[in-house]
C-alpha atoms as a PDB file:
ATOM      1  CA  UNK A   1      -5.022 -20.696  -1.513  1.00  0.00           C
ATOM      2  CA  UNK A   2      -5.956 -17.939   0.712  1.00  0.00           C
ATOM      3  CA  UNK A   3      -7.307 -14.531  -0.247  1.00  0.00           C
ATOM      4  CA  UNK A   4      -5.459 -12.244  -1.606  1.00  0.00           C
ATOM      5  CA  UNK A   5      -6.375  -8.289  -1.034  1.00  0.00           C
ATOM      6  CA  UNK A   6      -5.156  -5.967  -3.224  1.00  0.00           C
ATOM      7  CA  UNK A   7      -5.010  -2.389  -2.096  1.00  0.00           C
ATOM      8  CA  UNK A   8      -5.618  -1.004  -5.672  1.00  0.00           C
ATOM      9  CA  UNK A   9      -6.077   3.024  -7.233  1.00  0.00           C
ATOM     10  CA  UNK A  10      -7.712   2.003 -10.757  1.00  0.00           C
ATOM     11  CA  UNK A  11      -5.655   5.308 -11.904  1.00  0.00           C
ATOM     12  CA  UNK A  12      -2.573   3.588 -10.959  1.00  0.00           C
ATOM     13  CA  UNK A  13      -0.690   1.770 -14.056  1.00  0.00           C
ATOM     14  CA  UNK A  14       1.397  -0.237 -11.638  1.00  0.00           C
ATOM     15  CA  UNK A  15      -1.674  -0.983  -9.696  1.00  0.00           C
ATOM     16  CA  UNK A  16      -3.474  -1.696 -12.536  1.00  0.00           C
ATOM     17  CA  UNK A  17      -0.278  -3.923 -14.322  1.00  0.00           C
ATOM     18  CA  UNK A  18      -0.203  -5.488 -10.529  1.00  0.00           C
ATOM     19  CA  UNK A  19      -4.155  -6.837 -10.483  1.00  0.00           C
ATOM     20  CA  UNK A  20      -3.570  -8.065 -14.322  1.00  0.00           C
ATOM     21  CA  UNK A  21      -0.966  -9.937 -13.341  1.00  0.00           C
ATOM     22  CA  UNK A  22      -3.025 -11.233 -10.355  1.00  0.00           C
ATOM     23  CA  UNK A  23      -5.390 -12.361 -12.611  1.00  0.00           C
ATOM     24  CA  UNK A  24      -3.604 -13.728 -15.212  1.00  0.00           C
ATOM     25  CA  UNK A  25      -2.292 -16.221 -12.825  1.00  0.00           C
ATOM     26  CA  UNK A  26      -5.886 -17.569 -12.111  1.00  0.00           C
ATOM     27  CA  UNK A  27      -6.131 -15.171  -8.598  1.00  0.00           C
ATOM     28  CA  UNK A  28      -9.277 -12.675  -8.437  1.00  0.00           C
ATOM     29  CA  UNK A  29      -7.881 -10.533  -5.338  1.00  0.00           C
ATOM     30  CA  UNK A  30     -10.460  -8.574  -3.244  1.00  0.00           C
ATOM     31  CA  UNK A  31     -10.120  -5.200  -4.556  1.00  0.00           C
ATOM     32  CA  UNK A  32      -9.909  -2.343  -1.410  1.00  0.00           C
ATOM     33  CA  UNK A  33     -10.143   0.912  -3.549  1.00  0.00           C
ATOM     34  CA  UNK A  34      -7.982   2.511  -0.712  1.00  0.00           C
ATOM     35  CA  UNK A  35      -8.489   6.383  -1.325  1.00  0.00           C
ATOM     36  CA  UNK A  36     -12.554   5.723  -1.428  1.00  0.00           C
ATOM     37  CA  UNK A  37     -12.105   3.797   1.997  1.00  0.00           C
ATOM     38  CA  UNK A  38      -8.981   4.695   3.666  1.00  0.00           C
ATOM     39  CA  UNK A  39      -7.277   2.120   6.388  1.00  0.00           C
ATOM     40  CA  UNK A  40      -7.336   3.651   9.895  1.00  0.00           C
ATOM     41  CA  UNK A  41      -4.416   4.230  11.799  1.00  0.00           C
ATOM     42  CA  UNK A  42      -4.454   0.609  13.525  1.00  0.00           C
ATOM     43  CA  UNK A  43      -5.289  -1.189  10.092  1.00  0.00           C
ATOM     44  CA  UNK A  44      -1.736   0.547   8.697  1.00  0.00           C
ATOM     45  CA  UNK A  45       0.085  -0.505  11.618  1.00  0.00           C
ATOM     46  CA  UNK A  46      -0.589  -3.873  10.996  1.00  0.00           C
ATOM     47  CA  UNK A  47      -0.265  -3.475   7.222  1.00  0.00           C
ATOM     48  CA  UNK A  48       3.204  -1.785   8.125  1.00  0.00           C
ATOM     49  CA  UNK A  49       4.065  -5.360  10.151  1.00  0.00           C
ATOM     50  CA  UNK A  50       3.175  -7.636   7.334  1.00  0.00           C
ATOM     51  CA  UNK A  51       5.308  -5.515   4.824  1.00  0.00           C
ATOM     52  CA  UNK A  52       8.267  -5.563   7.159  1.00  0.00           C
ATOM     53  CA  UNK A  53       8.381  -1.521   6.563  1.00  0.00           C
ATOM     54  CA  UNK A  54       8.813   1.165   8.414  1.00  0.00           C
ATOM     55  CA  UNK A  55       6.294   4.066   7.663  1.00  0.00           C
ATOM     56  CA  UNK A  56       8.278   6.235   6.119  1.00  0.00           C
ATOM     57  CA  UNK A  57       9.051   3.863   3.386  1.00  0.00           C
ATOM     58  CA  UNK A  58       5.510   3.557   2.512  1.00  0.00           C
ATOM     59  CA  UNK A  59       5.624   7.637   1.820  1.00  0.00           C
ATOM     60  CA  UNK A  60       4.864   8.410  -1.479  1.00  0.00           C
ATOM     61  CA  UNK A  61       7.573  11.576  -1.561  1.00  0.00           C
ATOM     62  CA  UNK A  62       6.061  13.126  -4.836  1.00  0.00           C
ATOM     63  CA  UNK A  63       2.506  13.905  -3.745  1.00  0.00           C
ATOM     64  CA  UNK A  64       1.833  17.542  -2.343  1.00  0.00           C
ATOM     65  CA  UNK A  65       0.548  16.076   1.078  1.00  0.00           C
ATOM     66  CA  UNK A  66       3.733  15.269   1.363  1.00  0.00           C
ATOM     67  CA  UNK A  67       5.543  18.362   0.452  1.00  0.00           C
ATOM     68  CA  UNK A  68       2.728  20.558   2.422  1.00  0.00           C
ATOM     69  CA  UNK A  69       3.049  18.658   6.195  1.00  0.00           C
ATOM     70  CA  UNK A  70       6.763  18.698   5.517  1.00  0.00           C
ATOM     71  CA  UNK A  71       6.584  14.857   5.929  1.00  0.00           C
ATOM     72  CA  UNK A  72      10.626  14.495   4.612  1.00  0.00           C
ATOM     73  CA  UNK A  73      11.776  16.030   7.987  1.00  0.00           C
ATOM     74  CA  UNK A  74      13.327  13.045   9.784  1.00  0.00           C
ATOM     75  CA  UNK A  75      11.920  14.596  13.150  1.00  0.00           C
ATOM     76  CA  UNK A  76       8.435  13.499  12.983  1.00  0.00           C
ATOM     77  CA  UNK A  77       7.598  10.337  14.439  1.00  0.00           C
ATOM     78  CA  UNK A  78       5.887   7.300  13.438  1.00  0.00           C
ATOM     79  CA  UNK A  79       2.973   7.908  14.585  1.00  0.00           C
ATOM     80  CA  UNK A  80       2.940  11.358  12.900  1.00  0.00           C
ATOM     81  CA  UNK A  81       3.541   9.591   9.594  1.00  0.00           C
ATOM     82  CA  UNK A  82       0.699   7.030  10.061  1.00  0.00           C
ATOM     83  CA  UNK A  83      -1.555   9.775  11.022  1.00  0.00           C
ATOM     84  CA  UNK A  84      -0.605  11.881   8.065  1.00  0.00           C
ATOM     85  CA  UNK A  85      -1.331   8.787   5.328  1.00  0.00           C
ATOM     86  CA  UNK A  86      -4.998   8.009   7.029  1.00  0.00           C
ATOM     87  CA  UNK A  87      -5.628  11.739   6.942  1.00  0.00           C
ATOM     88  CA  UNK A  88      -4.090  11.586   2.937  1.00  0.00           C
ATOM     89  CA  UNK A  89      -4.250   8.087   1.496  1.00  0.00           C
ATOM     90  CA  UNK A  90      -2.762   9.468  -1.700  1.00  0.00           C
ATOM     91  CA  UNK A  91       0.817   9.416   0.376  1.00  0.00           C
ATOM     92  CA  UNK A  92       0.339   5.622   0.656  1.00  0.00           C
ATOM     93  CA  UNK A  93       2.540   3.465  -1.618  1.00  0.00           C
ATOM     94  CA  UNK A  94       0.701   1.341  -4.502  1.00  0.00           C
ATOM     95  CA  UNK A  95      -0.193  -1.099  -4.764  1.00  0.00           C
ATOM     96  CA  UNK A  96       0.184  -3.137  -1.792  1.00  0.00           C
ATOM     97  CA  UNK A  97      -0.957  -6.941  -2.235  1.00  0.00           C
ATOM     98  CA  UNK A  98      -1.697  -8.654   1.170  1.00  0.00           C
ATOM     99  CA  UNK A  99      -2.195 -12.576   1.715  1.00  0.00           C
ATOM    100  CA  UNK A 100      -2.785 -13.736   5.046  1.00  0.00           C
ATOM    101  CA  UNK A 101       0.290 -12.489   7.332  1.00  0.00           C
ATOM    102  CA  UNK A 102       2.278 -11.209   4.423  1.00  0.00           C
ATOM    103  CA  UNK A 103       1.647  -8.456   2.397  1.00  0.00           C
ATOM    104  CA  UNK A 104       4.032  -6.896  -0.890  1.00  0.00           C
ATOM    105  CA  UNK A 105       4.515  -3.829  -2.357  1.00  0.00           C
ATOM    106  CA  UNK A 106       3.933  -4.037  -6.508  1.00  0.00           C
ATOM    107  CA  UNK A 107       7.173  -1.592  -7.195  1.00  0.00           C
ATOM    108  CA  UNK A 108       7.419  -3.433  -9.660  1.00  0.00           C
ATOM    109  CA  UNK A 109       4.151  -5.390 -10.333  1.00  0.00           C
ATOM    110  CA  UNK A 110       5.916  -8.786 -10.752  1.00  0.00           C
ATOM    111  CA  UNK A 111       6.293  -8.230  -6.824  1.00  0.00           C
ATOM    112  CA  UNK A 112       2.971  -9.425  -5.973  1.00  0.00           C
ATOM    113  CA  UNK A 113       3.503 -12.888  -7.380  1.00  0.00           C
ATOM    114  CA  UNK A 114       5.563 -13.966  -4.475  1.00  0.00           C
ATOM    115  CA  UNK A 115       2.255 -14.052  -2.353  1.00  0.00           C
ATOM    116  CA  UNK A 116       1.400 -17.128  -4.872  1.00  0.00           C
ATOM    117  CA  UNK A 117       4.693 -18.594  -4.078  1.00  0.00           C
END
């Protein structure tokens, strides 16, 4: 089986309910603590890809980051968005499991046992 990353906030229950379940099925992902070491711009564009998402579905709506750069208004781009989640990994949705070419959102956990699939 290939590697499976798991882009993982320790503070996180889903994250946390989403690496149990990981490991309960005999998988010990590679843990990427993703506010201590934030992807770059190009490294969420091709996370983006492999989730089939657009960024503003990866927007975590509740944090202040996103209230403060007024991230809801449906006039800033892309790009805009990416740029906001490197500069504020906190606005990126959690946990994301990744496994080669695909990658999952746990909302809810169970989601990251179709990468075993």
């Amino acid at each position: 089986m290939t590697a499976i990353t798991l882009y993982h906030n320790p503070r996180c229950s889903k994250s946390r309910q989403a690496l149990e379940l990981l490991r309960s099925a005999g998988v010990e992902p590679e843990l990427r603590l993703y506010l201590d070491t934030p992807p770059d711009s190009a490294e969420l564009t091709a996370l983006l890809g492999r989730l089939g998402m657009a960024p503003r579905q990866l927007l975590r709506s509740g944090e202040s980051a996103y209230k403060e750069g007024n991230l809801k208004d449906p006039a800033i781009d892309d790009a805009a968005l990416i740029a906001a989640m490197v500069a504020h990994p906190k606005l990126i949705e959690r946990p994301i499991a990744v496994c080669a070419e695909r990658a999952v959102v746990g909302r809810p956990p169970e989601n990251v046992l179709e990468l075993l699939a």
